[in-house]
PDB file of N, CA and C in Angstrom:
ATOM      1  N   UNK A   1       0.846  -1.167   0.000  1.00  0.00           N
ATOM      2  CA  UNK A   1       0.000   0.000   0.000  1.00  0.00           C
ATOM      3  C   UNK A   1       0.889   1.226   0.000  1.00  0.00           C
ATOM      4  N   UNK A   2       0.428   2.383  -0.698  1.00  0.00           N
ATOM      5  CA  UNK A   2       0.853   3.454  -0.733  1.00  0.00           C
ATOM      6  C   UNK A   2       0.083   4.564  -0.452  1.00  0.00           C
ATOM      7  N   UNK A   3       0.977   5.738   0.070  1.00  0.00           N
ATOM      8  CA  UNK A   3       0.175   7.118   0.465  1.00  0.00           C
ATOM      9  C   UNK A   3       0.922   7.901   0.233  1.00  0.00           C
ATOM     10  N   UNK A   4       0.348   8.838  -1.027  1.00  0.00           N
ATOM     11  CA  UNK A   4       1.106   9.780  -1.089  1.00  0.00           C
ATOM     12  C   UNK A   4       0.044  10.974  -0.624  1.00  0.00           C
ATOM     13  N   UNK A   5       0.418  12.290  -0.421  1.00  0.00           N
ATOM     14  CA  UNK A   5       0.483  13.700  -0.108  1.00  0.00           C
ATOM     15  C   UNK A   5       0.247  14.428   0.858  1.00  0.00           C
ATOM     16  N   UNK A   6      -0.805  14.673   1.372  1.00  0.00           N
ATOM     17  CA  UNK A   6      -1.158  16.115   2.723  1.00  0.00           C
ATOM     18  C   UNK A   6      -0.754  15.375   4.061  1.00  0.00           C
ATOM     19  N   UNK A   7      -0.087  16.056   4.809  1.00  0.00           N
ATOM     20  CA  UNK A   7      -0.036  15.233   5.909  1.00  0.00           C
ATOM     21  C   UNK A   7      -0.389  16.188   7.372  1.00  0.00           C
ATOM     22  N   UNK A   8      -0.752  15.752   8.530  1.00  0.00           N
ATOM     23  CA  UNK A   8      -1.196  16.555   9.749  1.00  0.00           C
ATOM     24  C   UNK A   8      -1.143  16.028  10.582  1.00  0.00           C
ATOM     25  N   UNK A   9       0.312  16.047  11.689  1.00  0.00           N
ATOM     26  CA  UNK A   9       0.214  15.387  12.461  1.00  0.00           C
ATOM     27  C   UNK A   9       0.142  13.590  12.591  1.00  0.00           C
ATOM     28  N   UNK A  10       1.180  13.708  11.697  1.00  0.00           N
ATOM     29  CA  UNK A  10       1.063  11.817  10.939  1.00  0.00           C
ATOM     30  C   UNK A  10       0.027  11.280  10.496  1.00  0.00           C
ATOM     31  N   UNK A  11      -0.748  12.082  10.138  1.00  0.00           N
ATOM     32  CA  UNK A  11      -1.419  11.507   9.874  1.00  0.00           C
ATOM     33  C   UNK A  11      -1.971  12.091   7.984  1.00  0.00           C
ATOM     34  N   UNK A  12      -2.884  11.599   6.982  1.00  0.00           N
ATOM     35  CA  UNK A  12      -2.727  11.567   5.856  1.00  0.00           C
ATOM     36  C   UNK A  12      -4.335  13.100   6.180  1.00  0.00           C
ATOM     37  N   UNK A  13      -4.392  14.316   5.646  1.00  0.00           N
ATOM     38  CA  UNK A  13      -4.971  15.402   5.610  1.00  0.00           C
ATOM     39  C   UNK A  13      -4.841  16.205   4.780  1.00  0.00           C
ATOM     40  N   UNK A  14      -5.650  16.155   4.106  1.00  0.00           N
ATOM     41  CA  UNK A  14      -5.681  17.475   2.930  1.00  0.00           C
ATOM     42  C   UNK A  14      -5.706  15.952   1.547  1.00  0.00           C
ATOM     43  N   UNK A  15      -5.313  16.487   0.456  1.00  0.00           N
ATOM     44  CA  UNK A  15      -5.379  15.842  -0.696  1.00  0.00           C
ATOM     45  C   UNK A  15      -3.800  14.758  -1.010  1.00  0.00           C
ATOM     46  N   UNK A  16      -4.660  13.221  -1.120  1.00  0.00           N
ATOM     47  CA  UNK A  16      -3.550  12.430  -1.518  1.00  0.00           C
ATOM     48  C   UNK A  16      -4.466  11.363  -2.217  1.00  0.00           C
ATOM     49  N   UNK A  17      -3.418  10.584  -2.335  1.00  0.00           N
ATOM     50  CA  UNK A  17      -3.392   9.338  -3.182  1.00  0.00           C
ATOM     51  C   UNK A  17      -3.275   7.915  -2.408  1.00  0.00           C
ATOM     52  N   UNK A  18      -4.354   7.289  -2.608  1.00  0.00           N
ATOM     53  CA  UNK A  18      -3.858   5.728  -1.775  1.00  0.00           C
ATOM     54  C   UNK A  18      -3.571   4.644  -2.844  1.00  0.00           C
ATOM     55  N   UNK A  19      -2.987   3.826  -3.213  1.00  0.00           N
ATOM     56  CA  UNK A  19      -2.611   2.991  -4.101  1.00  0.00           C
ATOM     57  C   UNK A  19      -2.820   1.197  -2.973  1.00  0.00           C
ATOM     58  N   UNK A  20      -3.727   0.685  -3.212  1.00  0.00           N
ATOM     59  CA  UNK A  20      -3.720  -0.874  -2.608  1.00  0.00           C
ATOM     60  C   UNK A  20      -2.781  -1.889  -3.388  1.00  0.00           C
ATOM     61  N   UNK A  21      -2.522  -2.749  -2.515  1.00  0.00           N
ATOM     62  CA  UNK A  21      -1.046  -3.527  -3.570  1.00  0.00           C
ATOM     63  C   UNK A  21      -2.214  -4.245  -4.683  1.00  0.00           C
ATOM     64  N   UNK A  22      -3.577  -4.396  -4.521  1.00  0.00           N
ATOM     65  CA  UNK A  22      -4.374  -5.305  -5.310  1.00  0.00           C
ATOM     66  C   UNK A  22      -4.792  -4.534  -6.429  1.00  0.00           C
ATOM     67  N   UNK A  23      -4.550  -3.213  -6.580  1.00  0.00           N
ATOM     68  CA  UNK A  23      -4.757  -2.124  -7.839  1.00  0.00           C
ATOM     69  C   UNK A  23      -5.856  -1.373  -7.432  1.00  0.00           C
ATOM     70  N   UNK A  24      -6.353  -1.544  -6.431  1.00  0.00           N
ATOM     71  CA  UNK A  24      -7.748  -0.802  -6.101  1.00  0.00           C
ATOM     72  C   UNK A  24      -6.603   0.873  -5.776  1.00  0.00           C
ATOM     73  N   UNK A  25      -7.896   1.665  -5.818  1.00  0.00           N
ATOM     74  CA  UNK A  25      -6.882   2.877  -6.018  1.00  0.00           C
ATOM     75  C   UNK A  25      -8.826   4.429  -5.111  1.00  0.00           C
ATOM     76  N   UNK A  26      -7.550   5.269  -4.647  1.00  0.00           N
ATOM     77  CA  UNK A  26      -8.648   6.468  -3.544  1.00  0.00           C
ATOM     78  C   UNK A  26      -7.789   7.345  -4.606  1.00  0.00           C
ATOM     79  N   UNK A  27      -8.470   8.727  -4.483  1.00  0.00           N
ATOM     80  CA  UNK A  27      -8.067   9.650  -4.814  1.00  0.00           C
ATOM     81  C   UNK A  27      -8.560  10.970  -4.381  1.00  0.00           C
ATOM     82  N   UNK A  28      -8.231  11.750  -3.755  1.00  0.00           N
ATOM     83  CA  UNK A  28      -9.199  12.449  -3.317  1.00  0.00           C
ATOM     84  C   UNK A  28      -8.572  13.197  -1.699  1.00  0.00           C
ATOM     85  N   UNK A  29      -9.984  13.762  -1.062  1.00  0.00           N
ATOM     86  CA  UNK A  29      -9.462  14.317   0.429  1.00  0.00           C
ATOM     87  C   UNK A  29      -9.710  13.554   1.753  1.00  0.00           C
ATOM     88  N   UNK A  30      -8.910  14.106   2.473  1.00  0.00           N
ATOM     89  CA  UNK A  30      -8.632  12.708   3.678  1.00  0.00           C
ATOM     90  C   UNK A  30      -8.880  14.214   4.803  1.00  0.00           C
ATOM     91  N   UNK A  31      -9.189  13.515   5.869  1.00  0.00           N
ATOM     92  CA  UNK A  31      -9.370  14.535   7.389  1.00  0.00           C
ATOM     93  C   UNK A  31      -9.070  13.261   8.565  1.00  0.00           C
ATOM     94  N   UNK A  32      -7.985  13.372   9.257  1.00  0.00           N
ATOM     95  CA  UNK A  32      -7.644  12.553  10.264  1.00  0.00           C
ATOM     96  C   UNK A  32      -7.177  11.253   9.637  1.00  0.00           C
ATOM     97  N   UNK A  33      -6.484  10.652   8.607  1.00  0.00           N
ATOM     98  CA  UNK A  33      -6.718   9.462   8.027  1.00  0.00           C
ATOM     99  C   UNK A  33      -7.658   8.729   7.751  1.00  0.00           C
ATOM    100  N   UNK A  34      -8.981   9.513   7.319  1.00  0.00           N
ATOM    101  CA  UNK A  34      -9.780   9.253   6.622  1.00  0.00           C
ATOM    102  C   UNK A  34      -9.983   9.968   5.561  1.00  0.00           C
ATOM    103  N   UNK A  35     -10.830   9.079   4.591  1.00  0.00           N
ATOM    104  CA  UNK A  35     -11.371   9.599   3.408  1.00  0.00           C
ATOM    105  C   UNK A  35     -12.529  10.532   3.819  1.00  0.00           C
ATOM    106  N   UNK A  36     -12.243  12.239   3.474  1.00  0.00           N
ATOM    107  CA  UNK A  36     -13.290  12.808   3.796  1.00  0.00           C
ATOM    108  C   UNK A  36     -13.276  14.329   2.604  1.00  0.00           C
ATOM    109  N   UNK A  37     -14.505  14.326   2.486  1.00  0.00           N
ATOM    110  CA  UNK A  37     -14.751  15.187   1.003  1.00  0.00           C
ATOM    111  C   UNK A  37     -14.823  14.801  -0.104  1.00  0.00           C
ATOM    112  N   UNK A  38     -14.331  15.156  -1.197  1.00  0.00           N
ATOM    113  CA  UNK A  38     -14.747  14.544  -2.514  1.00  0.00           C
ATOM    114  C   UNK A  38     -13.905  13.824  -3.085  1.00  0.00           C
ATOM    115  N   UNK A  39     -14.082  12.621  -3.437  1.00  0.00           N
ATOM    116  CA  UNK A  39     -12.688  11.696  -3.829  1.00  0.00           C
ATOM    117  C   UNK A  39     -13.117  10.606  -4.983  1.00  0.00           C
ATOM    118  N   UNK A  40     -12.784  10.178  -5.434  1.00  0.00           N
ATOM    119  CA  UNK A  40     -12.745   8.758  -6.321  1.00  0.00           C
ATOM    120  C   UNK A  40     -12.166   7.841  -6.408  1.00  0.00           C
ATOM    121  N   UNK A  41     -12.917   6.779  -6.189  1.00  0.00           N
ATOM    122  CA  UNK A  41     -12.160   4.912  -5.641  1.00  0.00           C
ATOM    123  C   UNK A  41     -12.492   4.437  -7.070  1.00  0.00           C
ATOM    124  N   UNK A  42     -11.355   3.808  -7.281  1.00  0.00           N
ATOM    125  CA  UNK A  42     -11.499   2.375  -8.413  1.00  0.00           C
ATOM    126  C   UNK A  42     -10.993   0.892  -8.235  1.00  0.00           C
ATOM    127  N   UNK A  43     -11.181   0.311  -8.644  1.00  0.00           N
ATOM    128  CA  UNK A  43     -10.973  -0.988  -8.552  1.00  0.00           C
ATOM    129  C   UNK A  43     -10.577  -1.951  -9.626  1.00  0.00           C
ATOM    130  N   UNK A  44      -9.999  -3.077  -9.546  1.00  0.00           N
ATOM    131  CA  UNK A  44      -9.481  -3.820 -10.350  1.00  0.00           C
ATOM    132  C   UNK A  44     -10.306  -4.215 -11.517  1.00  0.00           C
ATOM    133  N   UNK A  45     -11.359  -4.733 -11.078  1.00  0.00           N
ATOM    134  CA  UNK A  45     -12.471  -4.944 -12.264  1.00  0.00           C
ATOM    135  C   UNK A  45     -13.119  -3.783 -13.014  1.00  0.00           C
ATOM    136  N   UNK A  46     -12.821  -2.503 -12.080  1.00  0.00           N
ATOM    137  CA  UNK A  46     -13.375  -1.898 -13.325  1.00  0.00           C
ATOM    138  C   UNK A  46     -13.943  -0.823 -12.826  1.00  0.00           C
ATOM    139  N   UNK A  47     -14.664  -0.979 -11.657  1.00  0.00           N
ATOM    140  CA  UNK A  47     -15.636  -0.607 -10.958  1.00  0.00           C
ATOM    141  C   UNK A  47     -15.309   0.870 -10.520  1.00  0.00           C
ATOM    142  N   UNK A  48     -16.407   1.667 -10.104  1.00  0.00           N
ATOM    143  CA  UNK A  48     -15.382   3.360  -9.475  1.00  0.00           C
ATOM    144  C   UNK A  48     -16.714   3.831  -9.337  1.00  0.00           C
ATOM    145  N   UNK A  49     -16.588   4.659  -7.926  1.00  0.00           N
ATOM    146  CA  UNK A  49     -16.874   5.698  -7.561  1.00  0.00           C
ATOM    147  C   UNK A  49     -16.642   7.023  -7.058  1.00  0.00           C
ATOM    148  N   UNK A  50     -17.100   7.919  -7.526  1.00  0.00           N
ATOM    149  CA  UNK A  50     -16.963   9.033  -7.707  1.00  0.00           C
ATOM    150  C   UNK A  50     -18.026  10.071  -6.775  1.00  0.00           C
ATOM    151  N   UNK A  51     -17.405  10.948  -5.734  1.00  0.00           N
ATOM    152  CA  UNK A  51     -18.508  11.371  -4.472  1.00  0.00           C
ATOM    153  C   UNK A  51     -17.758  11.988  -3.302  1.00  0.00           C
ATOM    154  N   UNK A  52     -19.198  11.829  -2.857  1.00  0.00           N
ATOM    155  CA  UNK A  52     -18.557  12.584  -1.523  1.00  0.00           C
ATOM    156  C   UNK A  52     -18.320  11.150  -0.331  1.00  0.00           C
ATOM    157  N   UNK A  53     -17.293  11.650   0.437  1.00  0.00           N
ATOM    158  CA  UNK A  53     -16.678  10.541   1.308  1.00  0.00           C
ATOM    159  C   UNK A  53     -17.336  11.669   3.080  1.00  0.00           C
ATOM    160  N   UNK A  54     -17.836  10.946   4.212  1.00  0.00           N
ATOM    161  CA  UNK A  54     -17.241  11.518   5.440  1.00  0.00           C
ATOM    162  C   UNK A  54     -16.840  10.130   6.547  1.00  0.00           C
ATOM    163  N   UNK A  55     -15.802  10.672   7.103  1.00  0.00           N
ATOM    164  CA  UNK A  55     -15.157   9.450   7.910  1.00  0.00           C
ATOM    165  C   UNK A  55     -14.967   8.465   7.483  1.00  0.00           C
ATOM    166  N   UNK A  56     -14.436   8.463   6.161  1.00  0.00           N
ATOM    167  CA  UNK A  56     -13.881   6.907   5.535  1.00  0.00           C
ATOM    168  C   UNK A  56     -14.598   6.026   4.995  1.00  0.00           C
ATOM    169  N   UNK A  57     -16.602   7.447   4.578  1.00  0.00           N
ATOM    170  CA  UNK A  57     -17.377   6.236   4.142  1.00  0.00           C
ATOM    171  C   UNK A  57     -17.851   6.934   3.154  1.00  0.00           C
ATOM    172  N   UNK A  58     -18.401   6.203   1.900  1.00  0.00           N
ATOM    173  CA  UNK A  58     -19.176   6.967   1.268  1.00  0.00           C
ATOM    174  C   UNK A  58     -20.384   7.708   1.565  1.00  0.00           C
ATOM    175  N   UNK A  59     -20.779   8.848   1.610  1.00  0.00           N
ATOM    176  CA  UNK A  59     -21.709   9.319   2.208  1.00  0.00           C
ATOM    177  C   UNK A  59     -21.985  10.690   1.644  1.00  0.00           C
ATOM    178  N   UNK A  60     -23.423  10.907   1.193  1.00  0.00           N
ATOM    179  CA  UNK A  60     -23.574  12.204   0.331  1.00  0.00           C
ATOM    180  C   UNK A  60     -23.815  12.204  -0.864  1.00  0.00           C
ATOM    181  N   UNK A  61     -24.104  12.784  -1.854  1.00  0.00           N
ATOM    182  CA  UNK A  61     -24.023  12.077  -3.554  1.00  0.00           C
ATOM    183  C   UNK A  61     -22.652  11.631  -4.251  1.00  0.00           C
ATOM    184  N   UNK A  62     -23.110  11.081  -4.891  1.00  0.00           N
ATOM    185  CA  UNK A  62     -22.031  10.121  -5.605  1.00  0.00           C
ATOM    186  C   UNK A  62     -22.868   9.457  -6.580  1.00  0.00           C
ATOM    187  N   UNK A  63     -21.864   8.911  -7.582  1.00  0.00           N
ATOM    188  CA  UNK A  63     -21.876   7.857  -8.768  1.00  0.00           C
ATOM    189  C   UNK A  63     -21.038   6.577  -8.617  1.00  0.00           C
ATOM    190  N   UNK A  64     -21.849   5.735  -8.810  1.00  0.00           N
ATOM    191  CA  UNK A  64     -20.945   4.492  -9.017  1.00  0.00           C
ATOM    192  C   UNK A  64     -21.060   3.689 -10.029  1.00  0.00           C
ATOM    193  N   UNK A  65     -19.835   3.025 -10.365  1.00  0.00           N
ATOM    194  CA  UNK A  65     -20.293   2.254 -11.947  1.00  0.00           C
ATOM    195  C   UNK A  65     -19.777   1.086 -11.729  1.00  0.00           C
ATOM    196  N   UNK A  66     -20.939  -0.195 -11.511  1.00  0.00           N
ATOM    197  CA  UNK A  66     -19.816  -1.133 -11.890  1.00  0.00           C
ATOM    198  C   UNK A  66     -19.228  -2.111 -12.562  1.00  0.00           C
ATOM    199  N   UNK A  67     -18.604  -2.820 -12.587  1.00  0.00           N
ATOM    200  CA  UNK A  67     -17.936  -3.322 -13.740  1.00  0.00           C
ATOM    201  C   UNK A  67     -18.530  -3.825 -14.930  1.00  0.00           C
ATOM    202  N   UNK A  68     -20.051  -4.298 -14.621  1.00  0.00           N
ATOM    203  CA  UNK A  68     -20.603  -4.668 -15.820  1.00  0.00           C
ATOM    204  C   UNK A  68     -21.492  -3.459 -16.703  1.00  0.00           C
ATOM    205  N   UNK A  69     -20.752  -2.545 -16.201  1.00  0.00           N
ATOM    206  CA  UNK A  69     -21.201  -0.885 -17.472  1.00  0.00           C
ATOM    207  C   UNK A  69     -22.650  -0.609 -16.284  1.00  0.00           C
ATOM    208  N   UNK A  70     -23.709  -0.867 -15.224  1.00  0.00           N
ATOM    209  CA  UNK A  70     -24.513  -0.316 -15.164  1.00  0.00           C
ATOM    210  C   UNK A  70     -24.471   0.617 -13.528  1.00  0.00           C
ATOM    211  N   UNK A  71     -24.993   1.701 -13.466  1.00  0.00           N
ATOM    212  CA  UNK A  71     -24.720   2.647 -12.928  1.00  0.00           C
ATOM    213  C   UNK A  71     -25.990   3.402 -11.611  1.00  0.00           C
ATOM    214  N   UNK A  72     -25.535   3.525 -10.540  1.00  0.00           N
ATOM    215  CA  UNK A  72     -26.325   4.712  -9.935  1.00  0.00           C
ATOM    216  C   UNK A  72     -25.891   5.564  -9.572  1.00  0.00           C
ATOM    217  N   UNK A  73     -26.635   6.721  -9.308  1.00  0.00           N
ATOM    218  CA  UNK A  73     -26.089   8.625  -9.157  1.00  0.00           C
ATOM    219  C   UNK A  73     -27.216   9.086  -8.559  1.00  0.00           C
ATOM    220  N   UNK A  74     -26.431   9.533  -7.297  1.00  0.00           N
ATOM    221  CA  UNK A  74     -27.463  10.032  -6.143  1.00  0.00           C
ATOM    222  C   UNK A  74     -27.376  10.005  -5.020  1.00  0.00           C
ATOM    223  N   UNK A  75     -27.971   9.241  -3.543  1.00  0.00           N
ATOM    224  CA  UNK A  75     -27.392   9.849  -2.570  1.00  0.00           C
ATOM    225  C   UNK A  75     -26.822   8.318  -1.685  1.00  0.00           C
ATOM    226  N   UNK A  76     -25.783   8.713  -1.151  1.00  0.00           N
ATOM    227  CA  UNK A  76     -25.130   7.614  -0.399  1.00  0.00           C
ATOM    228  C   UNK A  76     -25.224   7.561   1.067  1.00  0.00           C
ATOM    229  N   UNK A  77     -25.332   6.908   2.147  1.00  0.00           N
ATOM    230  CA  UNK A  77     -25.110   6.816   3.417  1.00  0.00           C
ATOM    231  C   UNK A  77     -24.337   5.785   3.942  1.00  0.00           C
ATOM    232  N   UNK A  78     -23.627   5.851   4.773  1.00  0.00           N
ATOM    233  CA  UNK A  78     -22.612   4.721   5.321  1.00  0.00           C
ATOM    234  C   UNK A  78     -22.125   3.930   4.197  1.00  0.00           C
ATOM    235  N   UNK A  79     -21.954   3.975   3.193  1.00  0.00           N
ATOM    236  CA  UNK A  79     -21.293   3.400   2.098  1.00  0.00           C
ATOM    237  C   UNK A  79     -22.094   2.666   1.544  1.00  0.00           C
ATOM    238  N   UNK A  80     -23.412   2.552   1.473  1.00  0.00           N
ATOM    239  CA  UNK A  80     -24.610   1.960   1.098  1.00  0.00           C
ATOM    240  C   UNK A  80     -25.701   2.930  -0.097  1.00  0.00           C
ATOM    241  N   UNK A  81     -26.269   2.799  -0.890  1.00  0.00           N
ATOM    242  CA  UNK A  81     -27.173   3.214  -1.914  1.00  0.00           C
ATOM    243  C   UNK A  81     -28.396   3.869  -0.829  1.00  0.00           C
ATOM    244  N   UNK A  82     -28.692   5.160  -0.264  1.00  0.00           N
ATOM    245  CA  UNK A  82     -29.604   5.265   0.465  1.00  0.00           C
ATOM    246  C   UNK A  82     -30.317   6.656  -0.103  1.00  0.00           C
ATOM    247  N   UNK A  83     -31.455   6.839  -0.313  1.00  0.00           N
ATOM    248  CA  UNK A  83     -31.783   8.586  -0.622  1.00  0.00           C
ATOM    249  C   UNK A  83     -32.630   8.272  -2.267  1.00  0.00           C
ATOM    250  N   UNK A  84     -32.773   9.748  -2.655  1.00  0.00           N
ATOM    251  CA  UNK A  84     -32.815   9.678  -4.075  1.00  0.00           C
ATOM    252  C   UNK A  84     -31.991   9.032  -4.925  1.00  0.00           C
ATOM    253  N   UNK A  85     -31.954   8.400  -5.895  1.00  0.00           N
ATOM    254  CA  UNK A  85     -31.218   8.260  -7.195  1.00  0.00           C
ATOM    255  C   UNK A  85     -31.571   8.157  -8.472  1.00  0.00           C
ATOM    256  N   UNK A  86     -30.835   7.349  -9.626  1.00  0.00           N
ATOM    257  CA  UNK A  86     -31.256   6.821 -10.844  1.00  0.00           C
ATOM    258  C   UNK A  86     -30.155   6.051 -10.698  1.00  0.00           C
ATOM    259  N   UNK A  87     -30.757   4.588 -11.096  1.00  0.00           N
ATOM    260  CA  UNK A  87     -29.787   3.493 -11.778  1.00  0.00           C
ATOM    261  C   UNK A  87     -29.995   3.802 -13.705  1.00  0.00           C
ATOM    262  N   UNK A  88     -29.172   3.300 -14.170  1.00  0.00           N
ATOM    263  CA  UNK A  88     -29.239   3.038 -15.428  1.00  0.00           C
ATOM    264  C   UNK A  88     -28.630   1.791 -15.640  1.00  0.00           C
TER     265      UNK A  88
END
């Protein structure tokens, strides 16, 4: 695993990069060593979302696509599909 950029107090804050040794991949803003604010995760198969993160979870609107091309956009809670959306 890798971490690159903002750092506060050892810890990863402000805007970086996480790299998993399995290719899954964060991008985006971190607060306390978490994923927090707007960031984008991908994954080996294919898969990615794109959103808002708080405390290391998806949470807030976002898009996700996954690997087999079909999609929802709209609102997230605890890293779960919760709120308004549209699948396609």
């Amino acid at each position: 695993m890798l971490l690159k950029g903002e750092w506060l107090d050892d810890k990863a804050h402000g805007y970086g990069t996480y790299t998993h040794t399995d290719g899954a991949k964060y991008e985006g803003y971190w607060k306390e060593d978490k994923q927090d604010g707007l960031g984008k995760e991908t994954w080996p198969d294919g898969s990615c979302y794109q959103g808002d993160y708080k405390q290391g979870r998806k949470s807030g609107h976002g898009k996700f696509k996954w690997a087999d091309g079909s999609e929802y956009e709209g609102q997230f809670m605890e890293n779960n599909i919760h709120g308004k959306g549209n699948n396609r």
